[in-house]
C-alpha atoms as a PDB file:
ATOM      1  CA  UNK A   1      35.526 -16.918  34.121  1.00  0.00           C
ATOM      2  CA  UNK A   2      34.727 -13.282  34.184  1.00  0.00           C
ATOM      3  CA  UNK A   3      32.190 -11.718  31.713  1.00  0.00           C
ATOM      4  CA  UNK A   4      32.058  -8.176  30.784  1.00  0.00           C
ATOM      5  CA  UNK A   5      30.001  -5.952  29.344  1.00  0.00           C
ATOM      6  CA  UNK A   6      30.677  -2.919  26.978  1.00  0.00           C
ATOM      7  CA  UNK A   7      29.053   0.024  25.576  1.00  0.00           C
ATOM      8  CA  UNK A   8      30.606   0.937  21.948  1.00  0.00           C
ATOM      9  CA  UNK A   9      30.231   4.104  19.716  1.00  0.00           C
ATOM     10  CA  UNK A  10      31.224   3.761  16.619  1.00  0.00           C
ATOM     11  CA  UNK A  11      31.422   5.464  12.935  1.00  0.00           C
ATOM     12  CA  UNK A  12      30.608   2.930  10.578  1.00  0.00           C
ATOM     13  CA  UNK A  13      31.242   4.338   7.311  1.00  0.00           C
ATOM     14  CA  UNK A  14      34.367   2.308   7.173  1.00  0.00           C
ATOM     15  CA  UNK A  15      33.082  -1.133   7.838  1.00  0.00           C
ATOM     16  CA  UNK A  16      31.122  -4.010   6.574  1.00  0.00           C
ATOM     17  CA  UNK A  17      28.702  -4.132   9.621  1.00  0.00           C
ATOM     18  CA  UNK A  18      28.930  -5.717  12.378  1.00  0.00           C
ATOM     19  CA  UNK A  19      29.570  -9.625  11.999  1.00  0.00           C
ATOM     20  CA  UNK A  20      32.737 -10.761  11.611  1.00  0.00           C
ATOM     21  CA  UNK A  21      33.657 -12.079   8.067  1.00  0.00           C
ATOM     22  CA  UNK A  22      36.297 -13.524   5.907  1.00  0.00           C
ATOM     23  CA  UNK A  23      36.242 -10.214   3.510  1.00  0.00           C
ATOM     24  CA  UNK A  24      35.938  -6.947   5.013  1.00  0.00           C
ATOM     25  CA  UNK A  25      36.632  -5.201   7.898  1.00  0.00           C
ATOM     26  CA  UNK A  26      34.225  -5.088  11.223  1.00  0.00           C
ATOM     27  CA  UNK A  27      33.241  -3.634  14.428  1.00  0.00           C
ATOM     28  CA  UNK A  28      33.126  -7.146  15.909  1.00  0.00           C
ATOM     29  CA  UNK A  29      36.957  -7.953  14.383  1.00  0.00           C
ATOM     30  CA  UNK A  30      38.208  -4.876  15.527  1.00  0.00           C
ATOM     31  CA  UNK A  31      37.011  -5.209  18.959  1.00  0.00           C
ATOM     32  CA  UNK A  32      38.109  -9.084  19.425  1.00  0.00           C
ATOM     33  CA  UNK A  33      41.673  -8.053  17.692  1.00  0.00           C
ATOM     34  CA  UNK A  34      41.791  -5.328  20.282  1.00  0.00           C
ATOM     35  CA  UNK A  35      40.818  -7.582  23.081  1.00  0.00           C
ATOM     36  CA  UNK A  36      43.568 -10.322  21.853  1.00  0.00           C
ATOM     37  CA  UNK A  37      45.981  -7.181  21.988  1.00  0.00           C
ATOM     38  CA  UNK A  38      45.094  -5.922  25.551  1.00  0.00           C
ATOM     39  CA  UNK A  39      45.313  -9.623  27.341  1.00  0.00           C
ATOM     40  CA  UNK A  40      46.836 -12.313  24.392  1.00  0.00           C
ATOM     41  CA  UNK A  41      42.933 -14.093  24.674  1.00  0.00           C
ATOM     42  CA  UNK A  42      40.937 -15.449  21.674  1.00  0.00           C
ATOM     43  CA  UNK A  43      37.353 -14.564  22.486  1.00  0.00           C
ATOM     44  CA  UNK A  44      33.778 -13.285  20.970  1.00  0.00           C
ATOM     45  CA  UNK A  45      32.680 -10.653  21.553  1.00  0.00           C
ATOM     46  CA  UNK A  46      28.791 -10.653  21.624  1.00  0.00           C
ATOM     47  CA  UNK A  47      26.689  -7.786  20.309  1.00  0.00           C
ATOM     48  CA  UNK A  48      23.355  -6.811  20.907  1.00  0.00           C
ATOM     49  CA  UNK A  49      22.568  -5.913  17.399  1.00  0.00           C
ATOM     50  CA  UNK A  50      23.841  -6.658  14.097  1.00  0.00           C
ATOM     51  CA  UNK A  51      24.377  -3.285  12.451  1.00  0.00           C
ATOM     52  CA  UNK A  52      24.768  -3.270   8.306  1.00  0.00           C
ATOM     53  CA  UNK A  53      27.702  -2.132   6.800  1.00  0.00           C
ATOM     54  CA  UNK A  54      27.930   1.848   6.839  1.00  0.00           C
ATOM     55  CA  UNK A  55      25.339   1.958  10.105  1.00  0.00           C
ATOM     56  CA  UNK A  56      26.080   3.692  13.291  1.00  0.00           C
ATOM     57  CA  UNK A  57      26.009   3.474  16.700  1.00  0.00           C
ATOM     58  CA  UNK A  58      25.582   5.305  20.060  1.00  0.00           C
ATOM     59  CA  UNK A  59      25.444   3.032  22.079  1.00  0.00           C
ATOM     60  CA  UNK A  60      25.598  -0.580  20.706  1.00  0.00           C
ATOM     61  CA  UNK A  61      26.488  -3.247  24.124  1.00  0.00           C
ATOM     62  CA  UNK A  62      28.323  -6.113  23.684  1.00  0.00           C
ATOM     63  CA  UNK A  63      29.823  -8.514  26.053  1.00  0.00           C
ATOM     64  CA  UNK A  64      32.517 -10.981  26.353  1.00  0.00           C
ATOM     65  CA  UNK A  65      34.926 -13.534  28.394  1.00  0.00           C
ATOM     66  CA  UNK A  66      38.341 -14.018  29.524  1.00  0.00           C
ATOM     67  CA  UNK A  67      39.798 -16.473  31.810  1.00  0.00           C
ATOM     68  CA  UNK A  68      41.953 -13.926  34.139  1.00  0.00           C
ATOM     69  CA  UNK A  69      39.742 -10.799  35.559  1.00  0.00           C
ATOM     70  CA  UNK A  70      40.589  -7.325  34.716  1.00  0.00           C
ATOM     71  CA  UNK A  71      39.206  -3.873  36.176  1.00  0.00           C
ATOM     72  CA  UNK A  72      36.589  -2.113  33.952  1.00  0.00           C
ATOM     73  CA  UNK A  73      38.456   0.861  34.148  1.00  0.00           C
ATOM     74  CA  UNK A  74      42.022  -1.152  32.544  1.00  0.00           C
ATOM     75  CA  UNK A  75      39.733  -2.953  29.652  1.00  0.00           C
ATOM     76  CA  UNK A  76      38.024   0.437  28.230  1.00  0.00           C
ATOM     77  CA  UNK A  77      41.347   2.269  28.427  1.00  0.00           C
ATOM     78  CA  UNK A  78      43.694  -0.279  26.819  1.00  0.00           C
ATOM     79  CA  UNK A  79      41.081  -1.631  24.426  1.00  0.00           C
ATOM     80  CA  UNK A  80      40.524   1.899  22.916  1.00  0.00           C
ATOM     81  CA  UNK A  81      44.487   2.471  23.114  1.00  0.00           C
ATOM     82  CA  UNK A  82      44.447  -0.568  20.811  1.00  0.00           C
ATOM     83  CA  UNK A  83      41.307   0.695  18.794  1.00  0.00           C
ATOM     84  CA  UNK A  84      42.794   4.426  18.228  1.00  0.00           C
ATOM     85  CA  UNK A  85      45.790   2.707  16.874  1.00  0.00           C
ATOM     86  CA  UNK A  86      44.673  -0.526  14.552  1.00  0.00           C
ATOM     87  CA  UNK A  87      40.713   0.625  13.371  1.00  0.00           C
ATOM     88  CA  UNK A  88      40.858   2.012   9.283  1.00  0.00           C
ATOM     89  CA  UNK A  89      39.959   5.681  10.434  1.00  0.00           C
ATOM     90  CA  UNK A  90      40.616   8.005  13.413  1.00  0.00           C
ATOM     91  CA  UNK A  91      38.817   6.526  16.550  1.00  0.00           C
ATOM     92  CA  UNK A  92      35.931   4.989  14.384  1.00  0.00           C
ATOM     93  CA  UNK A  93      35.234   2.491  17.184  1.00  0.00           C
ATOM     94  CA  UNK A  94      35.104   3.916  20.708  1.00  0.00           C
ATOM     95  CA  UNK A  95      34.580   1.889  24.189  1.00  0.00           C
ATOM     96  CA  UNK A  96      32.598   4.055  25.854  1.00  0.00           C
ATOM     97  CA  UNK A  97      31.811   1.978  29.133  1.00  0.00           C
ATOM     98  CA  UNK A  98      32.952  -1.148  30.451  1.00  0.00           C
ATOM     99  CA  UNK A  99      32.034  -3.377  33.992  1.00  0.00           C
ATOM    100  CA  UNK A 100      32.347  -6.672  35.069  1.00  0.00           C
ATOM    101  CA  UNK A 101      28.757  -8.705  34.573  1.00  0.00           C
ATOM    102  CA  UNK A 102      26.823 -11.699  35.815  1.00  0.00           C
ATOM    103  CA  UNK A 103      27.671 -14.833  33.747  1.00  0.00           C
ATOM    104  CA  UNK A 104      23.569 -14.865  32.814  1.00  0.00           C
ATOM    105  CA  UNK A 105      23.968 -11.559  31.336  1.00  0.00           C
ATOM    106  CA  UNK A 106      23.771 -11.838  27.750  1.00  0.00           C
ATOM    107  CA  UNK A 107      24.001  -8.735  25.184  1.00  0.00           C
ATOM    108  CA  UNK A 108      21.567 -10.184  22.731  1.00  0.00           C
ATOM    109  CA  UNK A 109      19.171 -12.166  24.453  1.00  0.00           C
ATOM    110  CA  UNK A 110      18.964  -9.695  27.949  1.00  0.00           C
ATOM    111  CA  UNK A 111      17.920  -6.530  26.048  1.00  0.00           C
ATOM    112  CA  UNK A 112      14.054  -5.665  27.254  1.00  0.00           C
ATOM    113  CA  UNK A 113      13.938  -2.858  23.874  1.00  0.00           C
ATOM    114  CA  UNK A 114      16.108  -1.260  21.377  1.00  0.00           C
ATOM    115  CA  UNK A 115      16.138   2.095  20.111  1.00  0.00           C
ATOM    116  CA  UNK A 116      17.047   2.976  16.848  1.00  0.00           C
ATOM    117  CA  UNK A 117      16.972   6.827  15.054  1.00  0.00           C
ATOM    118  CA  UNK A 118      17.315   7.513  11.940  1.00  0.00           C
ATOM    119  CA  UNK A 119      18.576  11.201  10.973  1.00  0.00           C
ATOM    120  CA  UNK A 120      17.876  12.871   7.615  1.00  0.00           C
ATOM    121  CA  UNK A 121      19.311  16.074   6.506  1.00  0.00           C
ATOM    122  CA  UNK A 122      16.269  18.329   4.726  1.00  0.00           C
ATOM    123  CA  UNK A 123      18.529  20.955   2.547  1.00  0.00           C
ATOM    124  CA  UNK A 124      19.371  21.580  -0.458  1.00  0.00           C
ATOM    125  CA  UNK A 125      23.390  22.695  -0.064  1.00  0.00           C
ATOM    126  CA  UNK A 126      25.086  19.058   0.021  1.00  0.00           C
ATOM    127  CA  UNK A 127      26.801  17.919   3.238  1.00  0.00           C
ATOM    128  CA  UNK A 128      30.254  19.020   4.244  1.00  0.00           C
ATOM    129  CA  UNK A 129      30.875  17.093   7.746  1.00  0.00           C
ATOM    130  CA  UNK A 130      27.952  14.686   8.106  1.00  0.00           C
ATOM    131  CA  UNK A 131      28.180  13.274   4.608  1.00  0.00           C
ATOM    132  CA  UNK A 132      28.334   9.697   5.561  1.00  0.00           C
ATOM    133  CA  UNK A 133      26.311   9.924   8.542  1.00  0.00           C
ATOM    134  CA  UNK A 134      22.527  11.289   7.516  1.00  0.00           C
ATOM    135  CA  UNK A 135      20.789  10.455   4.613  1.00  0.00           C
ATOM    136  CA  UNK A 136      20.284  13.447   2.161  1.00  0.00           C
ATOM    137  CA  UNK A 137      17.324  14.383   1.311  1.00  0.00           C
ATOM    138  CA  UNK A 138      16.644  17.968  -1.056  1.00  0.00           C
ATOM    139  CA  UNK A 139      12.869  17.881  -1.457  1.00  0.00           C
ATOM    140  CA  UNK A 140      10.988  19.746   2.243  1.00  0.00           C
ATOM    141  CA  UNK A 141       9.343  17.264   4.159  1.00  0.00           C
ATOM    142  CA  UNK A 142       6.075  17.407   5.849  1.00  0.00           C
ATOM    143  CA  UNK A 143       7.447  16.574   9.160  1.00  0.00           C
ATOM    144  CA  UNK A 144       3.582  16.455  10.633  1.00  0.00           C
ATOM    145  CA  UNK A 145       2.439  14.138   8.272  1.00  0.00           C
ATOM    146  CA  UNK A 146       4.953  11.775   8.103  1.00  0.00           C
ATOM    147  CA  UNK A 147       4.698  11.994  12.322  1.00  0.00           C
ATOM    148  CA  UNK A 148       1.111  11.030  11.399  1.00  0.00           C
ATOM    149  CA  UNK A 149       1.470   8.343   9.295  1.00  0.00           C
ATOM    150  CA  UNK A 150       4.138   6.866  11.876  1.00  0.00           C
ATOM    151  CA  UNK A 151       1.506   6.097  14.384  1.00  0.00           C
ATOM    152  CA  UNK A 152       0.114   3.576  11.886  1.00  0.00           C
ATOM    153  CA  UNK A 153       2.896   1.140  12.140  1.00  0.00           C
ATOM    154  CA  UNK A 154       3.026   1.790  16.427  1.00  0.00           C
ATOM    155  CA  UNK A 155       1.478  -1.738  18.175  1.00  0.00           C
ATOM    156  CA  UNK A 156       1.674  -5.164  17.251  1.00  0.00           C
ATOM    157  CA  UNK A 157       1.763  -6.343  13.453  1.00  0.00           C
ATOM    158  CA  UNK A 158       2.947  -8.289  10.918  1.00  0.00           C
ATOM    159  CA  UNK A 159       5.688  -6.550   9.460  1.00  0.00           C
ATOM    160  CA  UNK A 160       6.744  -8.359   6.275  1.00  0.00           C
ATOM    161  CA  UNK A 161       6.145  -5.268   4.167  1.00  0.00           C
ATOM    162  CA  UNK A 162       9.178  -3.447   6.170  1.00  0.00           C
ATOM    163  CA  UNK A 163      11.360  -6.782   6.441  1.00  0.00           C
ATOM    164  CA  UNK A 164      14.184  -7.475   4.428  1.00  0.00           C
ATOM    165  CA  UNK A 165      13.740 -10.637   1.820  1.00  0.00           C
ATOM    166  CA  UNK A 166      17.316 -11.526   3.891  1.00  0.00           C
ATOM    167  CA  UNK A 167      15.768 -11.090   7.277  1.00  0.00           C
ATOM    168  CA  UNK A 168      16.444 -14.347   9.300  1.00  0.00           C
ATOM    169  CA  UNK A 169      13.996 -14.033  12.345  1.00  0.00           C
ATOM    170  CA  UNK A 170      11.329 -16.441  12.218  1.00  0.00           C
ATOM    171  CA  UNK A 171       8.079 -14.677  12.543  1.00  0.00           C
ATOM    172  CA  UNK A 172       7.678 -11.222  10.615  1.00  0.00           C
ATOM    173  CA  UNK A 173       5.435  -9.997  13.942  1.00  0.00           C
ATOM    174  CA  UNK A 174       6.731  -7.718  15.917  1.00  0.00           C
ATOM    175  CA  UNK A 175       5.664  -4.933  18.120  1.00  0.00           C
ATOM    176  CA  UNK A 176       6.799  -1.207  17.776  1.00  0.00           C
ATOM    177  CA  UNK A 177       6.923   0.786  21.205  1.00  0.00           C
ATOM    178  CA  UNK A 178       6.637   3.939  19.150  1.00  0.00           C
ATOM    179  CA  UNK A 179       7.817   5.738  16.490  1.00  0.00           C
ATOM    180  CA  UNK A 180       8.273  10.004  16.268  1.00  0.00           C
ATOM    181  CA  UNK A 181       8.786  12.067  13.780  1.00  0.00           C
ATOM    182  CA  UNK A 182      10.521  15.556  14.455  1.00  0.00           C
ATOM    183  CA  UNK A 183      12.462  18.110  13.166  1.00  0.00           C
ATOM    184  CA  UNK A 184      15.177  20.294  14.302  1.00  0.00           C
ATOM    185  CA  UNK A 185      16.251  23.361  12.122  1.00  0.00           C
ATOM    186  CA  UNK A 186      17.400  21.621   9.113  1.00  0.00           C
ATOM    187  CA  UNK A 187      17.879  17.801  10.236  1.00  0.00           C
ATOM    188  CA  UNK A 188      14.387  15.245  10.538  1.00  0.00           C
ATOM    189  CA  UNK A 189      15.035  12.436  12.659  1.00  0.00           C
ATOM    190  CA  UNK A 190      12.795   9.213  12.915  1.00  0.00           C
ATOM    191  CA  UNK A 191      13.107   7.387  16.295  1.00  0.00           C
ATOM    192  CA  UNK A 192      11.959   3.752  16.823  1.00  0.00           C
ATOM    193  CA  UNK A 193      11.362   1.590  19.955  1.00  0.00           C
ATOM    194  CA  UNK A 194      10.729  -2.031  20.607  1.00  0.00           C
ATOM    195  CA  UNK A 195      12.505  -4.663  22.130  1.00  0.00           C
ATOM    196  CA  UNK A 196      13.627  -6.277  18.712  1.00  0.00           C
ATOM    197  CA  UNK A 197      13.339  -5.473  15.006  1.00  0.00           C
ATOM    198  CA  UNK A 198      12.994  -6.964  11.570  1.00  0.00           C
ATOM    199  CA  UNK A 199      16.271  -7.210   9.681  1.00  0.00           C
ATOM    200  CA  UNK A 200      16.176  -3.491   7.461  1.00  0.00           C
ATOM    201  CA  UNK A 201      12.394  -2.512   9.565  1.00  0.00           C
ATOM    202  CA  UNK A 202      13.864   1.165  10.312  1.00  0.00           C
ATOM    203  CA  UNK A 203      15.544   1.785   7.001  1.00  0.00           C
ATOM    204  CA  UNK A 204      11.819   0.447   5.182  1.00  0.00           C
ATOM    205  CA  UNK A 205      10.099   2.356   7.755  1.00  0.00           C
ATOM    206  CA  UNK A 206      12.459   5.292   7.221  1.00  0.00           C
ATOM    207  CA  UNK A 207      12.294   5.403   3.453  1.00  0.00           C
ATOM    208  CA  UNK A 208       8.419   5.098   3.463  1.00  0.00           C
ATOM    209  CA  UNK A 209       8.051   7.845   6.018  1.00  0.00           C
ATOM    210  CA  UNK A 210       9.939  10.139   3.364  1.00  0.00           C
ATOM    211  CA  UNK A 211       7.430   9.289   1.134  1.00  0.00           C
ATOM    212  CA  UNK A 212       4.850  10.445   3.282  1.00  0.00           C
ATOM    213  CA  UNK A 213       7.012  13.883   4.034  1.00  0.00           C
ATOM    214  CA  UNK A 214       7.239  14.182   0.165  1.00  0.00           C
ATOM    215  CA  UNK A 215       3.875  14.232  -0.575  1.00  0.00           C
ATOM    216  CA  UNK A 216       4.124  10.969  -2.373  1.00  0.00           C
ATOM    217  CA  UNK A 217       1.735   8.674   0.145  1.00  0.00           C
ATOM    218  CA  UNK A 218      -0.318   9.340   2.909  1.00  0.00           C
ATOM    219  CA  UNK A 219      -0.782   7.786   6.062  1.00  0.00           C
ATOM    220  CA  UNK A 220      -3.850   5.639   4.909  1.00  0.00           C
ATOM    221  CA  UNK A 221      -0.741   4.179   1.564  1.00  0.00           C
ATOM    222  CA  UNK A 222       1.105   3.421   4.816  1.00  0.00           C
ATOM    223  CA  UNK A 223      -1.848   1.536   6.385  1.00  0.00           C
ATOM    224  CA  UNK A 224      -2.797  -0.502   2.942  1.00  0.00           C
ATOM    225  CA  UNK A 225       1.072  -1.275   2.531  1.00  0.00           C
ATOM    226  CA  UNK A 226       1.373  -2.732   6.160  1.00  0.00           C
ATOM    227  CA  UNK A 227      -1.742  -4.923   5.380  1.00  0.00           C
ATOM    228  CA  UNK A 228      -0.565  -6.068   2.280  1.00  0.00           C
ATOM    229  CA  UNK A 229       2.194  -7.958   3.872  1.00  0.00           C
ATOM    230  CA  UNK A 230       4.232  -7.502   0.751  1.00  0.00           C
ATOM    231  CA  UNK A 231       7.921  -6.176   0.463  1.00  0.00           C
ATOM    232  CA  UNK A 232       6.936  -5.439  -3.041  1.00  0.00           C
ATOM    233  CA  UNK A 233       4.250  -2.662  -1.537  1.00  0.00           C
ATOM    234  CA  UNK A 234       6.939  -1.021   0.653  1.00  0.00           C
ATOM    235  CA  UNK A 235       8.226   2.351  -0.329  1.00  0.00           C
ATOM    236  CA  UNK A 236      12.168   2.647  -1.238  1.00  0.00           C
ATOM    237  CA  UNK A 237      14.586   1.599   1.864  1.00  0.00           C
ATOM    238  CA  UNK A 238      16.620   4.365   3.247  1.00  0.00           C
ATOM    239  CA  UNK A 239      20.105   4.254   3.268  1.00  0.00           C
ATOM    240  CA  UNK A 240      22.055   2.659   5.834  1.00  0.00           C
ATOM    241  CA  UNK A 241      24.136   6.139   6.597  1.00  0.00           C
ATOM    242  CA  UNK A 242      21.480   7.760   8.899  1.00  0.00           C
ATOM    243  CA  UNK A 243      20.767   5.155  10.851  1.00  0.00           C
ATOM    244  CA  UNK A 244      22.263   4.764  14.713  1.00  0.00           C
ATOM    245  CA  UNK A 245      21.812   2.345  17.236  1.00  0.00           C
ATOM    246  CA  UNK A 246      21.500   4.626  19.973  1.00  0.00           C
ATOM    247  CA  UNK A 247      20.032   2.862  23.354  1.00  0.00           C
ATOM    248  CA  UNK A 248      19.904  -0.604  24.166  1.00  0.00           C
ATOM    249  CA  UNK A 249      17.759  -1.597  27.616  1.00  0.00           C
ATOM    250  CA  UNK A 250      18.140  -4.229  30.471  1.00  0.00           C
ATOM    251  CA  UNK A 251      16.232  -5.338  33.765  1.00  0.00           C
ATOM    252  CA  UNK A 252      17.850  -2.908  36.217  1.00  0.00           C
ATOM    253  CA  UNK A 253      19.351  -6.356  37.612  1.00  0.00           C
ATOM    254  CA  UNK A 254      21.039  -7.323  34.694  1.00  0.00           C
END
């Protein structure tokens, strides 16, 4: 039984996240629906992360089986023939890359890291073509001190400040690879890294950052909220439109 593995874009503005579900459309229905078109086979299709509803990705991998073996290059081009045609929006779900994997290889559980950004929009004119895909934010930020402030959640710690009351993993300690702060013209974007993360821990992170950028905390707030282990102590959670999964990581043998 041949396994293969994908990397998707998608826009997801339109959908309810990733996770399939009896109300509401999804990037992991869509894809399955498009598979079932391509070959007539019921199967699931495994993601590496579970993106909210309105959350984007770059480069979200996925992976899945049929019984009969196909070329990479004749999945990607008839499941995004099916895609173009049956997604709720013009090519909101894209198959970038396909190939033919190791049974072993598992999307979820054979990721080494994860790297999430989160892009924010510093202007005071509202947006005309990224509307639903950075969050807004009029006030100038202080792109240094929020860049500051950032370093005190890098390491290993206790996160249950940043973790969603929903979150389902079972420890709230995890370690963050690193997290950045820059700017670009008019556009701030926050970039995490670690090899797995809290259920909301970039949008908290995110929306406590701006806080920082704002004038409203400083990095030592940032410190004494991370300590408290206390969701009640973490600033507001960012929206879910500027966030992107953009980079999921393997063992080079994987």
């Amino acid at each position: 039984m041949p396994r293969y593995k994908l990397v998707v874009e998608y826009d997801g503005t339109a959908f309810s996240g990733w996770q399939r579900q009896d109300n509401g459309e999804t990037i992991q229905g869509v894809l399955e629906r498009a598979i079932h078109g391509f070959c007539g086979e019921e199967t699931t299709v495994v993601g590496a992360g579970r993106t909210d509803a309105g959350v984007h990705a770059l480069a979200q991998v996925a992976h899945f089986d049929l019984t009969r073996t196909h070329s990479p290059h004749t999945i990607r081009g008839a499941l995004n023939d099916h895609l173009r045609r049956n997604a709720p929006g013009p090519r909101q779900v894209v198959v970038v890359a396909a190939e033919e994997v190791a049974q072993d290889f598992h999307a979820r559980f054979s990721a080494t890291g994860r790297r999430y950004v989160y892009r924010i929009a510093n202007r005071v004119a509202p947006m005309a073509l990224d509307r639903d895909r950075v969050w807004h934010v009029l006030q100038p930020l202080d792109v240094v001190a929020m860049h500051g402030a950032a370093q005190r959640l890098v390491g290993k710690h206790d996160f249950t400040t940043f973790r969603s009351v929903q979150c389902q993993s079972p420890s709230p300690v995890k370690t963050l690879d690193s997290v950045t702060v820059t700017r670009v013209g008019e556009e701030v974007r926050i970039e995490a890294a670690a090899r797995s993360f809290l259920h909301n821990q970039v949008r908290a992170i995110s929306g406590t950052l701006v806080q920082v950028g704002e004038g409203k905390w400083s990095a030592d707030d940032v410190s004494a909220a991370l300590s408290a282990r206390d969701r009640a102590r973490c600033g507001p959670t960012a929206p879910p439109t500027g966030l992107y999964l953009a980079e999921v990581r393997y063992d080079p043998r994987s």
